[in-house]
Protein backbone atom coordinates (compact mmCIF):
# COMPACT_ATOMS: atom_id res chain seq x y z
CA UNK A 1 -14.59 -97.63 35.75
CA UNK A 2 -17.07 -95.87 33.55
CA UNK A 3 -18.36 -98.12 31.04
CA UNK A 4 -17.96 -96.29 28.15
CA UNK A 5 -14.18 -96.28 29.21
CA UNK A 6 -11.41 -98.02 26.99
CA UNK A 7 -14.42 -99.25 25.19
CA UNK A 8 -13.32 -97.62 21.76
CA UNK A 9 -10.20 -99.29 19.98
CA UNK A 10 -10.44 -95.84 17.78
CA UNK A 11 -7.56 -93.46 19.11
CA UNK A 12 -8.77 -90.22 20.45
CA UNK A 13 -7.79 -87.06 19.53
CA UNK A 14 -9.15 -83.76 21.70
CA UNK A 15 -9.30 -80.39 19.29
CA UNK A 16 -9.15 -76.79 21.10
CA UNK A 17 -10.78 -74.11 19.47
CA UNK A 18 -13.40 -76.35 17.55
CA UNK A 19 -16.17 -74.29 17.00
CA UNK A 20 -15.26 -72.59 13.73
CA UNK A 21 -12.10 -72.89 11.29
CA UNK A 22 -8.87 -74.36 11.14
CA UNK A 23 -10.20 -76.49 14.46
CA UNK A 24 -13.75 -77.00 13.44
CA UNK A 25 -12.32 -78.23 10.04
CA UNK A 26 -9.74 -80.47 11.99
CA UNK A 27 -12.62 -82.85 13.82
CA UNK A 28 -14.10 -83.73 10.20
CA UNK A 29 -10.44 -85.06 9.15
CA UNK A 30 -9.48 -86.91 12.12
CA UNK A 31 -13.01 -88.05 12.42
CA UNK A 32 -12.47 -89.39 9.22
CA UNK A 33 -9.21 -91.10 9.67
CA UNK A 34 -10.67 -93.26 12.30
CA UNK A 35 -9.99 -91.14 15.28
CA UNK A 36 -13.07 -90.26 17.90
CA UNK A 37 -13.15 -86.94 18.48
CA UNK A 38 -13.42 -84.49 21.99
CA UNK A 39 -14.33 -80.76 20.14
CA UNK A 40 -13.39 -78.29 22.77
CA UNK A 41 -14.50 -74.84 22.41
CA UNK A 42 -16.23 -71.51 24.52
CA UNK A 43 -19.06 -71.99 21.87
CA UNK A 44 -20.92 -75.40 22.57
CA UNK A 45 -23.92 -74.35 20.55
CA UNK A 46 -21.75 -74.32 17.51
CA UNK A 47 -19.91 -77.36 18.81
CA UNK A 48 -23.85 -78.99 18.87
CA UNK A 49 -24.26 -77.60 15.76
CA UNK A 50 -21.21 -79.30 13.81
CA UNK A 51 -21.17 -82.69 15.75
CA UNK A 52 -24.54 -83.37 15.07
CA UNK A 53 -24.17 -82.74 11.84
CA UNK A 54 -21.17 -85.54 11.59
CA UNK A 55 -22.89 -88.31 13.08
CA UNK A 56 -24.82 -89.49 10.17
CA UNK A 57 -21.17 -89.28 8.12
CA UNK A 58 -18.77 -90.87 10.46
CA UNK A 59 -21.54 -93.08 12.49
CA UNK A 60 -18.63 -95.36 13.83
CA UNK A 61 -16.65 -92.68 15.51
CA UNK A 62 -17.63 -90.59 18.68
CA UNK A 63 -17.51 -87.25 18.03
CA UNK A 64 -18.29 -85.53 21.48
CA UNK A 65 -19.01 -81.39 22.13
CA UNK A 66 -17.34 -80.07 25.42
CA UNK A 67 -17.75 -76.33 26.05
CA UNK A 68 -14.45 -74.82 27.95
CA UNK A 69 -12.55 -72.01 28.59
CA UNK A 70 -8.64 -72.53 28.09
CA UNK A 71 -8.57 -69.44 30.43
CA UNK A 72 -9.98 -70.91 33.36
CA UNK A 73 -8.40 -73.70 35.21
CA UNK A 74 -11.85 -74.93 36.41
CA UNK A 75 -13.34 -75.22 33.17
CA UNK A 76 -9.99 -76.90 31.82
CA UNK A 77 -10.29 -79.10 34.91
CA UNK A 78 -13.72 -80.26 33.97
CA UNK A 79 -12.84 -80.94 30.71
CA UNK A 80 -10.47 -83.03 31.48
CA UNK A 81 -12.33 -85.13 34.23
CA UNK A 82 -15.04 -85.55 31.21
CA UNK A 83 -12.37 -87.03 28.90
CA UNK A 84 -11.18 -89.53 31.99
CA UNK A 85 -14.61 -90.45 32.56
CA UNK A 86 -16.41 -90.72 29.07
CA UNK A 87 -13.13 -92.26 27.33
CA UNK A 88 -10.28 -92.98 29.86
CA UNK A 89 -7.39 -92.33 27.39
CA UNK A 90 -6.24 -89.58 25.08
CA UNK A 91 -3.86 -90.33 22.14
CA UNK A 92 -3.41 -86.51 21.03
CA UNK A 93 -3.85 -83.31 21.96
CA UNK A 94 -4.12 -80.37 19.26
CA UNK A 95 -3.76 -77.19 20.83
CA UNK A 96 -5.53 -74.81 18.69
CA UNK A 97 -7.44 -72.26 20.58
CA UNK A 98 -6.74 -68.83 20.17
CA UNK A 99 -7.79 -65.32 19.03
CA UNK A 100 -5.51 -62.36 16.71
CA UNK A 101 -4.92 -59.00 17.97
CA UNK A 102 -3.93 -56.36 15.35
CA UNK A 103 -2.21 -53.11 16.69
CA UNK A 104 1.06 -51.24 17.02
CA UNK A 105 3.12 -51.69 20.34
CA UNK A 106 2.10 -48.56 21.44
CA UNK A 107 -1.56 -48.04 20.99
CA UNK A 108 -2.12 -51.99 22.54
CA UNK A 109 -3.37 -51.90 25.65
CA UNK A 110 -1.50 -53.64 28.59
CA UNK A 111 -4.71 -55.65 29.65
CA UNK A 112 -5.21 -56.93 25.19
CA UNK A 113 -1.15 -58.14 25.85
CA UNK A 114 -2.35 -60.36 29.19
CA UNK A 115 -5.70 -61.63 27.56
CA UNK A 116 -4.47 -62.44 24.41
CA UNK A 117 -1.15 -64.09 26.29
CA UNK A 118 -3.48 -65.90 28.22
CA UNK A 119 -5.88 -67.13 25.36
CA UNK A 120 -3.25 -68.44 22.98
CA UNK A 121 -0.32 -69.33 25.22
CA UNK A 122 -1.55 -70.28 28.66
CA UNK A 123 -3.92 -71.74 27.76
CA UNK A 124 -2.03 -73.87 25.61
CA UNK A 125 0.04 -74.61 28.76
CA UNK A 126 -3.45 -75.36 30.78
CA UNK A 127 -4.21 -78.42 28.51
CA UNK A 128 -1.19 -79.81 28.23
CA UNK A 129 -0.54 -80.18 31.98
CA UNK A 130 -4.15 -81.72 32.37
CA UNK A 131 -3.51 -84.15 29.04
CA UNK A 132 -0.04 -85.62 30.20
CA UNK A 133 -1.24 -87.82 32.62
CA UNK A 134 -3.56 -89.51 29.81
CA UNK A 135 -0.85 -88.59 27.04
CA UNK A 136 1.47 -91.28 29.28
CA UNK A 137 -0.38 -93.86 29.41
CA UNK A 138 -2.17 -93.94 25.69
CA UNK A 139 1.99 -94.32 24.80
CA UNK A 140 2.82 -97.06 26.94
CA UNK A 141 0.24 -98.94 25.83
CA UNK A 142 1.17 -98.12 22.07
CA UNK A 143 4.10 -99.85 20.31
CA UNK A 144 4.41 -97.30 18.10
CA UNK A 145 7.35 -95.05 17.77
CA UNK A 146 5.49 -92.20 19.14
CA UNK A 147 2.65 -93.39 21.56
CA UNK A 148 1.01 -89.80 21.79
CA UNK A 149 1.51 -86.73 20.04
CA UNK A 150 0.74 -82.61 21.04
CA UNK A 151 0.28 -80.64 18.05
CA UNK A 152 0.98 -76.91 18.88
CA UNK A 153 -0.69 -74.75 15.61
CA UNK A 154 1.57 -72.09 15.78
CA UNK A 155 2.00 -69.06 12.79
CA UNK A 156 4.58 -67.85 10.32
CA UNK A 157 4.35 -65.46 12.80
CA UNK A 158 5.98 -67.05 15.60
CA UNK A 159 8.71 -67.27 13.49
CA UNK A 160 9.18 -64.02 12.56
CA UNK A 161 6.79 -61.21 13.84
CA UNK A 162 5.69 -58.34 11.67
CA UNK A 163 4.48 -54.97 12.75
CA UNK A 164 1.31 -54.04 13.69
CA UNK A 165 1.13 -57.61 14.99
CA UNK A 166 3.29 -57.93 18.01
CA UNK A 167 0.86 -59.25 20.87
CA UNK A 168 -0.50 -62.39 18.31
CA UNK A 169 3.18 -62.81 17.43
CA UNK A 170 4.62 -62.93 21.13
CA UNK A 171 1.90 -65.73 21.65
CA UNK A 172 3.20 -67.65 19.19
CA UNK A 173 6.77 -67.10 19.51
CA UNK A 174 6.17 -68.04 23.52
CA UNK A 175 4.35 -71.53 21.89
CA UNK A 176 7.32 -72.37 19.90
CA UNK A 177 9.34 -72.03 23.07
CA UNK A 178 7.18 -74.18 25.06
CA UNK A 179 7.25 -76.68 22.60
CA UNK A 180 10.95 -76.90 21.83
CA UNK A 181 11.11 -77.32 26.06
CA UNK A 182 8.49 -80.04 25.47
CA UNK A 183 10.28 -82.09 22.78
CA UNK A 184 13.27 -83.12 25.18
CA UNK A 185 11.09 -83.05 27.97
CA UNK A 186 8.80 -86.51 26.47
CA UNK A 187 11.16 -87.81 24.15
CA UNK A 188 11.86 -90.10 26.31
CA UNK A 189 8.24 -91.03 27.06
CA UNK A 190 7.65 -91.28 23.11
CA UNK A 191 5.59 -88.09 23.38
CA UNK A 192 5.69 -86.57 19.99
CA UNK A 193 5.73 -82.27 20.26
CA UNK A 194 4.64 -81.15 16.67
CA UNK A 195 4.07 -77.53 15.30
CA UNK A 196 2.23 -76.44 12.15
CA UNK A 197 2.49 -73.10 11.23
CA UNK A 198 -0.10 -71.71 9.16
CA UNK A 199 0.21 -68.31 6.97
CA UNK A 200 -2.81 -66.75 6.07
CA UNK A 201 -5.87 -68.92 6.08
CA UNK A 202 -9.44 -68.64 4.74
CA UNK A 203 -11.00 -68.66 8.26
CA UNK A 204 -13.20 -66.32 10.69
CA UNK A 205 -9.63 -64.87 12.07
CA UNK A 206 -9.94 -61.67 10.73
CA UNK A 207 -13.10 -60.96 12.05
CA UNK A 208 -13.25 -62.42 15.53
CA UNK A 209 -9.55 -60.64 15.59
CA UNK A 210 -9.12 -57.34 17.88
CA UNK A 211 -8.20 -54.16 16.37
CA UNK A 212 -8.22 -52.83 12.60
CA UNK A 213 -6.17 -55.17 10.37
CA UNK A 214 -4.01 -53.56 8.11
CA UNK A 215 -5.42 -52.83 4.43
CA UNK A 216 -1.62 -53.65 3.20
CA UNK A 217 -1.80 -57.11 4.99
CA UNK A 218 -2.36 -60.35 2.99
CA UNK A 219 -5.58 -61.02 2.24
CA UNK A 220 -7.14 -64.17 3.21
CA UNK A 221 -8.96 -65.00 0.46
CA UNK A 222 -5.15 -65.63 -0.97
CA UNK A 223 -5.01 -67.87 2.05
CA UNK A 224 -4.84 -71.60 2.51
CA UNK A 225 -8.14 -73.17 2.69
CA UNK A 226 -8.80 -74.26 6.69
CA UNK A 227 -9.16 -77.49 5.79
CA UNK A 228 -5.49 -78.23 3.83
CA UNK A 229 -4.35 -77.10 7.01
CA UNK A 230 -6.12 -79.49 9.04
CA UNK A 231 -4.77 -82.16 6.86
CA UNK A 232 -1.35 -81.05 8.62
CA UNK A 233 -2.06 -81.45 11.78
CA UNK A 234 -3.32 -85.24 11.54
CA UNK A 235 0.29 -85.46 9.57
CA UNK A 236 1.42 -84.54 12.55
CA UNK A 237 -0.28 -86.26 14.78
CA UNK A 238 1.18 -89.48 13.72
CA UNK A 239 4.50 -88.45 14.09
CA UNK A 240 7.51 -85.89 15.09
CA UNK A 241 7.42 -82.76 13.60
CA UNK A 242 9.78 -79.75 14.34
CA UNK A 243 7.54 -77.33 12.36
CA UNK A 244 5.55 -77.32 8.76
CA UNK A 245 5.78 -74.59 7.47
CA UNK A 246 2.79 -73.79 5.21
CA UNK A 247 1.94 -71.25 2.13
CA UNK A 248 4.58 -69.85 0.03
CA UNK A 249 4.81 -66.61 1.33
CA UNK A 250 4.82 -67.97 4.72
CA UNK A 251 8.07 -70.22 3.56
CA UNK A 252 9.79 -67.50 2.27
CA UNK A 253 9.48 -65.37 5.15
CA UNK A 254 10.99 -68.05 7.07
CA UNK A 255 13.70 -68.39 4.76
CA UNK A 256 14.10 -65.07 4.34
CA UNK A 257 14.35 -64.19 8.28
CA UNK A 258 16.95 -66.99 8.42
CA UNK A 259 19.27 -65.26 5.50
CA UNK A 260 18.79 -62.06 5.91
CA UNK A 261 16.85 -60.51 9.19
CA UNK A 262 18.12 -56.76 8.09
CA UNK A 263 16.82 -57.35 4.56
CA UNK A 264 13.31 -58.26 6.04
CA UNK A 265 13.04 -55.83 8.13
CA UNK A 266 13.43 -53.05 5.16
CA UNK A 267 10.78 -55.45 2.98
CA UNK A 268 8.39 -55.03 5.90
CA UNK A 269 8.59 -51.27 6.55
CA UNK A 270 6.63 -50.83 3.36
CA UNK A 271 4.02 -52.87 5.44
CA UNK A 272 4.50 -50.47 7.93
CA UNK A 273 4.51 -47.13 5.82
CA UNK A 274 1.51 -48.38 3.64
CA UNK A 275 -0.95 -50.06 6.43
């Protein structure tokens, strides 16, 4: 065994898309809960960049930079042999990578559909496979209720899509799917499955997204800042959650889909007319 293995009594969390916003905000609060962190992302100098930055404020946790791509099962592989090797356990997972593609179903190409799919949604489906094995044993060795936890951060939008958004909202709708499979899939292992779903958040999304975002959209400086959100997902961590819903807006569209689906779909063609 490595010796740097099983050495930590601090649970260990690994984030996915950790190089900049909601994720990059979520290794400063479990790092600061106690946790050692594993910040996974395509950009390690930006990883680098943040981790160093942390050691001189949480100097009793490990806070560790992979690089990986969730769309390559040898670089999802690797990651995973590094977490086996330089911790031997995982207590949670946060599934957070992923990208936004703006566009109406017709003018998306086939080939954005598959890469974003494969980005936010396989990819999800990647690390989870690869975690379970550690996921298992870091809950039976707990006595907790829940011995290990996957957070899936989801959207409003994967609750109810909107248009001009349909390839970022079939990625999350197919993530609530896979987690509502998950749920009675590990219950019985005392394997939480939790989902946050974020509205609009002050983050690089909007930029980094593909395609022209509609002018008649929400803006995100009216968003939730990255880092309430982050405060979620350790919520989450600790325990079952079917889904937090977060922002007002993003409530009452929820609520609103539930009442009356017809009624939001005439509220949102004046999305569609104006954007």
């Amino acid at each position: 065994m490595n010796p740097n293995q099983m050495k930590t009594t601090s649970p260990v969390v690994l984030i996915t898309g950790a190089s900049s916003g909601i994720g990059a905000e979520a290794v400063d609060v479990f790092a600061a809960a106690g946790y050692d962190v594993i910040m996974a992302a395509r950009r390690l100098d930006r990883l680098i960049q943040h981790s160093d930055a942390l050691k001189t404020t949480y100097p009793n946790q490990r806070i560790v930079p992979l690089e990986c791509d969730v769309c390559s099962d040898t670089s999802v592989e690797q990651l995973f042999v590094t977490v086996q090797k330089e911790f031997g356990k995982l207590n949670v997972l946060v599934n957070n990578a992923g990208y936004g593609v703006y566009g109406s179903v017709e003018e998306t190409s086939i080939a954005t559909y598959q890469q974003n799919m494969e980005t936010n949604y396989i990819g999800a489906i990647r690390c989870t496979q690869r975690a379970l094995p550690l996921l298992r044993e870091a809950a039976k060795a707990s006595k907790a209720r829940w011995g290990a936890t996957i957070v899936m951060v989801s959207s409003i939008v994967g609750r109810r899509a909107m248009p001009r958004l349909s390839s970022y909202s079939a990625t999350k709708f197919a993530m609530e799917a896979l987690s509502e499979s998950l749920r009675v899939e590990l219950h019985d292992e005392r394997i939480a499955v939790s989902v946050v779903n974020p509205g609009a958040t002050k983050t690089e999304f909007g930029d980094s997204a593909v395609g022209n975002r509609p002018s008649s959209f929400l803006s995100f400086e009216r968003g939730m800042a990255p880092k309430e959100v982050a405060e979620v997902i350790l919520k989450a961590a600790k325990g079952s959650t079917r889904n937090q819903y977060l922002t007002l807006p993003g409530k009452l569209g929820v609520f609103a889909q539930w009442l009356s689906p017809r009624l939001l779909d005439w509220a949102m063609l004046r999305t569609w007319r104006n954007g």
